[in-house]
PDB file of N, CA and C in Angstrom:
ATOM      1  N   UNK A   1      64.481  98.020  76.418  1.00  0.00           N
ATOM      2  CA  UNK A   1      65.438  98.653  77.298  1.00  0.00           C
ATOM      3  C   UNK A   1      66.820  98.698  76.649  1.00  0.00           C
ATOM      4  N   UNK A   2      67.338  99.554  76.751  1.00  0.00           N
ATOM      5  CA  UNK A   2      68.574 100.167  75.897  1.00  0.00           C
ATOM      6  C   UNK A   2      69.645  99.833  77.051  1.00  0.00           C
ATOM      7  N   UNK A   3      70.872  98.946  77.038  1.00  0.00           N
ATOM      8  CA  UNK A   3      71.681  99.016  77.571  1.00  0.00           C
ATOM      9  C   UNK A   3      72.555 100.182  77.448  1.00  0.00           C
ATOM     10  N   UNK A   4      73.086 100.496  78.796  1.00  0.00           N
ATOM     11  CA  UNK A   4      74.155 101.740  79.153  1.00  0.00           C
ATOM     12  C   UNK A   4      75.471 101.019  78.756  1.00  0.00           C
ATOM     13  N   UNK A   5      75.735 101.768  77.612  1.00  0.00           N
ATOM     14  CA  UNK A   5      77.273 101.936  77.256  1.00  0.00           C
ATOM     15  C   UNK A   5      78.459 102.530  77.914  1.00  0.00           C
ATOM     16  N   UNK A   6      79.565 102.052  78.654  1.00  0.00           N
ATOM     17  CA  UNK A   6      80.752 102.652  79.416  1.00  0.00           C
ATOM     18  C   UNK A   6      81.774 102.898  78.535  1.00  0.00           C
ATOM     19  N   UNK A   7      82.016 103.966  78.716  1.00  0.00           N
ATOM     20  CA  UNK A   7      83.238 104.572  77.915  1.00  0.00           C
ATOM     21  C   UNK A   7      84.140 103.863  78.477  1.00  0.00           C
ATOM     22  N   UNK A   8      84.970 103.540  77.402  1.00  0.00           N
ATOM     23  CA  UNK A   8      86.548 102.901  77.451  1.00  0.00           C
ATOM     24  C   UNK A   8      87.633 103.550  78.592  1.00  0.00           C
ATOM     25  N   UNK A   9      87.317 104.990  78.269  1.00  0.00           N
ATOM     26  CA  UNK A   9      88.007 105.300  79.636  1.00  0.00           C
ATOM     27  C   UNK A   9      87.812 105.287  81.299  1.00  0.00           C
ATOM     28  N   UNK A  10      86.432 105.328  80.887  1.00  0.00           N
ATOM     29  CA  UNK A  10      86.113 104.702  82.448  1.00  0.00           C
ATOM     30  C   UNK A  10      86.630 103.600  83.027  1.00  0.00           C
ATOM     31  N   UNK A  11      85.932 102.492  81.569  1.00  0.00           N
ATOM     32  CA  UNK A  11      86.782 101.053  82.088  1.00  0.00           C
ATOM     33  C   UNK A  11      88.383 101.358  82.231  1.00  0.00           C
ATOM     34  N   UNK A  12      89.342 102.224  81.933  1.00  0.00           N
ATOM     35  CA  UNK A  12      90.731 102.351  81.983  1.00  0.00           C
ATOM     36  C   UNK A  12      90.710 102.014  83.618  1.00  0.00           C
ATOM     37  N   UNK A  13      90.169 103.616  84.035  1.00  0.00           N
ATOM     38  CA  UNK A  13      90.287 103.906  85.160  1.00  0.00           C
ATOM     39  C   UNK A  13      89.805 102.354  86.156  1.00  0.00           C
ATOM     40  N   UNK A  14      88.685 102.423  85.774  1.00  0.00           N
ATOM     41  CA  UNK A  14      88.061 101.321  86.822  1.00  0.00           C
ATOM     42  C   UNK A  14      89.311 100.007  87.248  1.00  0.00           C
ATOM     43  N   UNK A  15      90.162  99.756  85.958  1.00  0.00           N
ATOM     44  CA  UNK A  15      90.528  98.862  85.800  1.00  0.00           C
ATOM     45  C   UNK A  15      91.999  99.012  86.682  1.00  0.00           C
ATOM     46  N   UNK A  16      92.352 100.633  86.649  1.00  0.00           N
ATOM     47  CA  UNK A  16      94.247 100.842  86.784  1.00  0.00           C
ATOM     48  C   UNK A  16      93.345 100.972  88.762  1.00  0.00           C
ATOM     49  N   UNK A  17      92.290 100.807  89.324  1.00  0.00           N
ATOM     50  CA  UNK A  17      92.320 100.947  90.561  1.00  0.00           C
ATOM     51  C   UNK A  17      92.265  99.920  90.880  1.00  0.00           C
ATOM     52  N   UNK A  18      91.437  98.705  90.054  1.00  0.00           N
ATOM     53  CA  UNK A  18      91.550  97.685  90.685  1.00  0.00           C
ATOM     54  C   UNK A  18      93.100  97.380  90.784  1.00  0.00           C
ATOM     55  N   UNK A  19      94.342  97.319  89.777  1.00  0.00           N
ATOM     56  CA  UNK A  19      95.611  97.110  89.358  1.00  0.00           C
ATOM     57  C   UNK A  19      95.926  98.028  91.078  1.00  0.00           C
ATOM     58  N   UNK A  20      95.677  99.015  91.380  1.00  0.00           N
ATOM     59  CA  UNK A  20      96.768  99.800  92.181  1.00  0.00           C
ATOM     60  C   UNK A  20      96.584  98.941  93.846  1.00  0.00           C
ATOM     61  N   UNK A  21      94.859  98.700  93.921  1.00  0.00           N
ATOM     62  CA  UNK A  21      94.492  97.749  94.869  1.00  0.00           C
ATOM     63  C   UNK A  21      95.150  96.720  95.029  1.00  0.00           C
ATOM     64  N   UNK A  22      95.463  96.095  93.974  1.00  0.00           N
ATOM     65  CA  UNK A  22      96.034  95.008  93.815  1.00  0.00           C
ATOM     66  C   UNK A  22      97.611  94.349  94.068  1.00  0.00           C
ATOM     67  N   UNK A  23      98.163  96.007  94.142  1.00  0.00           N
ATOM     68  CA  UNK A  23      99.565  96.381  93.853  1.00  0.00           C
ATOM     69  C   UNK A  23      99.609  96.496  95.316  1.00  0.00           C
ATOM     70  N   UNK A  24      98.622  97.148  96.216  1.00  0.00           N
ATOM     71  CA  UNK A  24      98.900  97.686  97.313  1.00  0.00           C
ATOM     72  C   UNK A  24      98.793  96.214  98.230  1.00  0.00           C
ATOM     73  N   UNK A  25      98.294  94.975  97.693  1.00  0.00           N
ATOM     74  CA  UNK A  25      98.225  93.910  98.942  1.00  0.00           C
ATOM     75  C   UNK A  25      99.001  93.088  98.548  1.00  0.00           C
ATOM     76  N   UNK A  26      99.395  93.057  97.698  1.00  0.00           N
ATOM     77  CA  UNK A  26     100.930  92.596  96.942  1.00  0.00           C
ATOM     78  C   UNK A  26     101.888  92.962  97.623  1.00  0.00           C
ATOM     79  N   UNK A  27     102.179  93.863  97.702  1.00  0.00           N
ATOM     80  CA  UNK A  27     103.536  94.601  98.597  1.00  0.00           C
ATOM     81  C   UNK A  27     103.275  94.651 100.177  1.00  0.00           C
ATOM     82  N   UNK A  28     101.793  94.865 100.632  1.00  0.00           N
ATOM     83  CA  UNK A  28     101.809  94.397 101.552  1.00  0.00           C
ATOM     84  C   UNK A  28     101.967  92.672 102.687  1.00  0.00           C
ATOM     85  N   UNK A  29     101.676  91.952 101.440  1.00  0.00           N
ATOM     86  CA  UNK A  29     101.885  90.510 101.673  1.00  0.00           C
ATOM     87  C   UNK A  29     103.370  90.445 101.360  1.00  0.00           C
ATOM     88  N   UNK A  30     104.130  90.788 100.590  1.00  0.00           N
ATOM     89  CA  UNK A  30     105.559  90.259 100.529  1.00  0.00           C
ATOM     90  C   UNK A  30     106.406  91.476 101.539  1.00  0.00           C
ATOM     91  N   UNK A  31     106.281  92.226 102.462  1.00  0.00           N
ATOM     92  CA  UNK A  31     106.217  92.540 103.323  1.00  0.00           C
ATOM     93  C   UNK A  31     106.345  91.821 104.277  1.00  0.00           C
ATOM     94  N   UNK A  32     105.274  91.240 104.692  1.00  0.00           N
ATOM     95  CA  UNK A  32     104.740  90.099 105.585  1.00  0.00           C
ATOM     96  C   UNK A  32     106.191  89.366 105.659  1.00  0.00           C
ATOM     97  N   UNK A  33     106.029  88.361 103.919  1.00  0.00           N
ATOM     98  CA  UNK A  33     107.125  87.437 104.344  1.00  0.00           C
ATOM     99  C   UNK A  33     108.317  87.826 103.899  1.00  0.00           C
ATOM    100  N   UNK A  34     108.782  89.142 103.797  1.00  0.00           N
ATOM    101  CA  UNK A  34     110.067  88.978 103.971  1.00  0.00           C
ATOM    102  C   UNK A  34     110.352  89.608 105.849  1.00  0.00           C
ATOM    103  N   UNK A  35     109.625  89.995 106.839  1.00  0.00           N
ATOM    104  CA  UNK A  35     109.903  90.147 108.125  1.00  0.00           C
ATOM    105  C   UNK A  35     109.968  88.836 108.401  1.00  0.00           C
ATOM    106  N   UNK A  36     109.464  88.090 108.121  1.00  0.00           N
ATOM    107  CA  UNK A  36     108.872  86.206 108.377  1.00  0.00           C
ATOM    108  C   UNK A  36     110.868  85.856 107.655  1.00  0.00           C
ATOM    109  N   UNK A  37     110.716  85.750 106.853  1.00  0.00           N
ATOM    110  CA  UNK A  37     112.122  85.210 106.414  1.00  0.00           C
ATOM    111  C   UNK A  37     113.653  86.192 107.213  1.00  0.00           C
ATOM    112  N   UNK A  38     113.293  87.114 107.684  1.00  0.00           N
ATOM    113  CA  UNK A  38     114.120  87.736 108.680  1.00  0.00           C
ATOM    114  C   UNK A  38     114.672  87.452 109.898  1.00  0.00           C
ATOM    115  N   UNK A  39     112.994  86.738 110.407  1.00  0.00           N
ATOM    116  CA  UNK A  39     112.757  86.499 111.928  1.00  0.00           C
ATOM    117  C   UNK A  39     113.229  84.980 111.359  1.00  0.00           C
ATOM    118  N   UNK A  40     113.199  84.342 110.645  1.00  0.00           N
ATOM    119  CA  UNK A  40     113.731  82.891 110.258  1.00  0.00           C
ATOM    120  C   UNK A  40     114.941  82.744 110.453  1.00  0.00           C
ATOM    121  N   UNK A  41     115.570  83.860 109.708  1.00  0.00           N
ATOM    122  CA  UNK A  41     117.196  84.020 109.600  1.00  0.00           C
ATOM    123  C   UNK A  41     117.636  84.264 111.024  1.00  0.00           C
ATOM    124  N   UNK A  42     117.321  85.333 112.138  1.00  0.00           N
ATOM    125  CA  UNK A  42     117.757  85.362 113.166  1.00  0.00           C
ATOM    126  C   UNK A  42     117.824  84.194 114.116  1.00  0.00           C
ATOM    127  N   UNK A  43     116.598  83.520 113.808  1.00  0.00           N
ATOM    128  CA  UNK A  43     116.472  81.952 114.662  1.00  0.00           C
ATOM    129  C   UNK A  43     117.423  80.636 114.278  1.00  0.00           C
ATOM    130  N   UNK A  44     117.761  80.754 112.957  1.00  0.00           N
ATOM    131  CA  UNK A  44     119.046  80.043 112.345  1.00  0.00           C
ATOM    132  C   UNK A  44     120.311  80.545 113.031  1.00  0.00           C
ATOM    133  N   UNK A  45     120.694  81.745 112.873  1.00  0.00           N
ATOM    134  CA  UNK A  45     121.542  82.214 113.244  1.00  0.00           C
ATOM    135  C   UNK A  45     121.882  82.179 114.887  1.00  0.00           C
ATOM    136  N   UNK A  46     120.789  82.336 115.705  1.00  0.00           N
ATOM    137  CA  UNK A  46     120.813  81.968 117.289  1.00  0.00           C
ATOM    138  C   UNK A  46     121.081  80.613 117.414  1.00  0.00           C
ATOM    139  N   UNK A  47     120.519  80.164 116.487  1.00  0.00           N
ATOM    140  CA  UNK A  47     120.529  78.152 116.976  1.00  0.00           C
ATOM    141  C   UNK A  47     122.011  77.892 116.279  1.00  0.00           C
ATOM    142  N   UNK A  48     122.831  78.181 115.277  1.00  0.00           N
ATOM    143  CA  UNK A  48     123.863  77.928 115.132  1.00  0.00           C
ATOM    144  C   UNK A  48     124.822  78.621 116.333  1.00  0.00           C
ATOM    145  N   UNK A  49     124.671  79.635 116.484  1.00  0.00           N
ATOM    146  CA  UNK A  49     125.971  79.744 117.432  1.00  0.00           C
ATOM    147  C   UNK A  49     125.545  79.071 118.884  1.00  0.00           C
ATOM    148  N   UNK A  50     124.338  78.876 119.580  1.00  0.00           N
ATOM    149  CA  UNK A  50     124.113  77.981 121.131  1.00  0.00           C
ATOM    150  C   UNK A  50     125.114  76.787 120.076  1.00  0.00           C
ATOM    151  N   UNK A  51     124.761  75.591 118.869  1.00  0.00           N
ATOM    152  CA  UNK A  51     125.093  74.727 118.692  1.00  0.00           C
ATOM    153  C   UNK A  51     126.797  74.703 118.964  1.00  0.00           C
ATOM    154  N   UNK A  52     126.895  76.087 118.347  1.00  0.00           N
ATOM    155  CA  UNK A  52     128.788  76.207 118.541  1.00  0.00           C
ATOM    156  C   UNK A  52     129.286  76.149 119.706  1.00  0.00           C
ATOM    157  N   UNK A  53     128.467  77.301 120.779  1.00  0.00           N
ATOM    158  CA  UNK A  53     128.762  77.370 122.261  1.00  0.00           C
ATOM    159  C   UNK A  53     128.979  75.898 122.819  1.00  0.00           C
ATOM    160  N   UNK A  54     128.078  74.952 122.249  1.00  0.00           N
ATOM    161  CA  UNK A  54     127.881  73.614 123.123  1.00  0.00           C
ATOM    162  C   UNK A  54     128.547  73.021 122.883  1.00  0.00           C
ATOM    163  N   UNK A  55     129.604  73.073 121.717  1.00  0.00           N
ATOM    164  CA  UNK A  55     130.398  72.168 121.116  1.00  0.00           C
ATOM    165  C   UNK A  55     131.881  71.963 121.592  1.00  0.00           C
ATOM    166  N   UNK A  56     132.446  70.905 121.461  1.00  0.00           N
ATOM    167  CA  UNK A  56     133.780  70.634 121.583  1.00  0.00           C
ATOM    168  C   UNK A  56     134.831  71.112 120.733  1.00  0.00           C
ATOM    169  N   UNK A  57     134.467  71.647 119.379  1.00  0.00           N
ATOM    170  CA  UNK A  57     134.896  72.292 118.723  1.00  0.00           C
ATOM    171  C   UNK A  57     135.417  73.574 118.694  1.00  0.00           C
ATOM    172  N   UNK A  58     136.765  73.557 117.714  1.00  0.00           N
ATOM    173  CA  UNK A  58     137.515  75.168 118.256  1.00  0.00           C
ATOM    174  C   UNK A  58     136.805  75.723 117.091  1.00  0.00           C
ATOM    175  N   UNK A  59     137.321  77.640 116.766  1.00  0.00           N
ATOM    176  CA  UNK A  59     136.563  78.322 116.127  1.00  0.00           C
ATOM    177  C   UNK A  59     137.448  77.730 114.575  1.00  0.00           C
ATOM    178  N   UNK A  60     138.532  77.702 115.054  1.00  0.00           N
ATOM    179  CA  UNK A  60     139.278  77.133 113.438  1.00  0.00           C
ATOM    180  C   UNK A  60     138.664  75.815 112.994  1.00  0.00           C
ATOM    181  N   UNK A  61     138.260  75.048 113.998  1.00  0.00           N
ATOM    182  CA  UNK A  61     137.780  73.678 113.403  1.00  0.00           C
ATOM    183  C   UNK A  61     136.499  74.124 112.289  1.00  0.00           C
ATOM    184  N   UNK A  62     136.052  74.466 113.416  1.00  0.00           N
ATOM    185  CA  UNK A  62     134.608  75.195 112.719  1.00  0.00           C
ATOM    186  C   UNK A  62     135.127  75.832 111.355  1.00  0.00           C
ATOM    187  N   UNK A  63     135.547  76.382 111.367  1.00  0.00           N
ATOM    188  CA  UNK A  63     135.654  77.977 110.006  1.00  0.00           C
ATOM    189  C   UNK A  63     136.283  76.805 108.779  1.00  0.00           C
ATOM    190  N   UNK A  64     137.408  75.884 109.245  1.00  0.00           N
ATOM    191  CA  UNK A  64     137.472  75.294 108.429  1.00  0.00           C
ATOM    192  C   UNK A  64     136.693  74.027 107.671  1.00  0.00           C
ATOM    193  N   UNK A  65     135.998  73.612 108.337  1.00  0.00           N
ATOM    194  CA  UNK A  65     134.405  73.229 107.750  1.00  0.00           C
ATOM    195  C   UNK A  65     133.594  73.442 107.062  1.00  0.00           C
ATOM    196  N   UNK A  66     133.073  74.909 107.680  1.00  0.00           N
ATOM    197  CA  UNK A  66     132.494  75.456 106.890  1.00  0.00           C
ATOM    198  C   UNK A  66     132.810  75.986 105.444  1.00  0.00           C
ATOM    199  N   UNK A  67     134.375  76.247 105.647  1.00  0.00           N
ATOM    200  CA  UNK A  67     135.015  77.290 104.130  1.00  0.00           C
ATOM    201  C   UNK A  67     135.387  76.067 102.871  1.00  0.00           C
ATOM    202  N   UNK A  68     135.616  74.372 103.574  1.00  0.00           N
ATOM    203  CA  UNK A  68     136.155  73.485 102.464  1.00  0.00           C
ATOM    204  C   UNK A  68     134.936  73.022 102.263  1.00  0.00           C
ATOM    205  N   UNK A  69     135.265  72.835 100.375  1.00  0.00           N
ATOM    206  CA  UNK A  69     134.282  72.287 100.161  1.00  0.00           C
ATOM    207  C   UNK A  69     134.590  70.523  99.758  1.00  0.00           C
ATOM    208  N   UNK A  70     133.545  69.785  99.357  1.00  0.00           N
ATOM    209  CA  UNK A  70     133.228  68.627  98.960  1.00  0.00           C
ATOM    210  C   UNK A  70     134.495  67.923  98.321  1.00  0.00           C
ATOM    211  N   UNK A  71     135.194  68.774  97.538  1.00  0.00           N
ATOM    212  CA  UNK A  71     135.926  68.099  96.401  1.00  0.00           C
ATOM    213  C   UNK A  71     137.097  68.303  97.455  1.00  0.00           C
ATOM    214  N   UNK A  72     137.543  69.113  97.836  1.00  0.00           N
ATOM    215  CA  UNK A  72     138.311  69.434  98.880  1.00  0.00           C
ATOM    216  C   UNK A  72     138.648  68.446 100.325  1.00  0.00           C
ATOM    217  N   UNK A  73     137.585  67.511 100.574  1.00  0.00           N
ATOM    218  CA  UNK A  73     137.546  66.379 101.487  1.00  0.00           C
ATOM    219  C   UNK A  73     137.808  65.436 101.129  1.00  0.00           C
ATOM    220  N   UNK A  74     137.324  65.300  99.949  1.00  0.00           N
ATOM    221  CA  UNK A  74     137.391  63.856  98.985  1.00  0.00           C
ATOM    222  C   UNK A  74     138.767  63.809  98.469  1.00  0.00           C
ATOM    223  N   UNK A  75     139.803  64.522  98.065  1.00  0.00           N
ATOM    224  CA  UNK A  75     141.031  64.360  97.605  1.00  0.00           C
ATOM    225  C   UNK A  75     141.714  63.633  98.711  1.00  0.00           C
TER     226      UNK A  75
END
């Protein structure tokens, strides 16, 4: 029995569909998580400002907190 020989270009092809398949659940998975890292960010962002609402803190206290840094406290 004589094995069937595949032309090289077949294998091209065979190969750039598996690649495009491959491409297509790729982008569909990082898709996924960048709505996921979106919906993350909005839930950070809700839970910081209730935390602000609840706080005793003015908006300058705050802003200036947030804007100094480390070396800036320590002097």
């Amino acid at each position: 029995m004589a094995r069937r020989s595949i032309p090289i270009e077949e294998k091209i092809e065979t190969q750039k569909e598996l690649v495009s398949r491959a491409k297509d659940r790729y982008e569909a998975e990082l898709d996924k998580l960048e709505k996921l890292m979106r919906k993350r960010d909005e839930l950070r962002s809700k839970e910081l400002m209730e935390a602000f609402a609840n706080s005793e803190r003015s908006f300058e206290e705050v802003m200036r907190f947030l804007t100094t840094s480390e070396e800036e406290t320590d002097a």
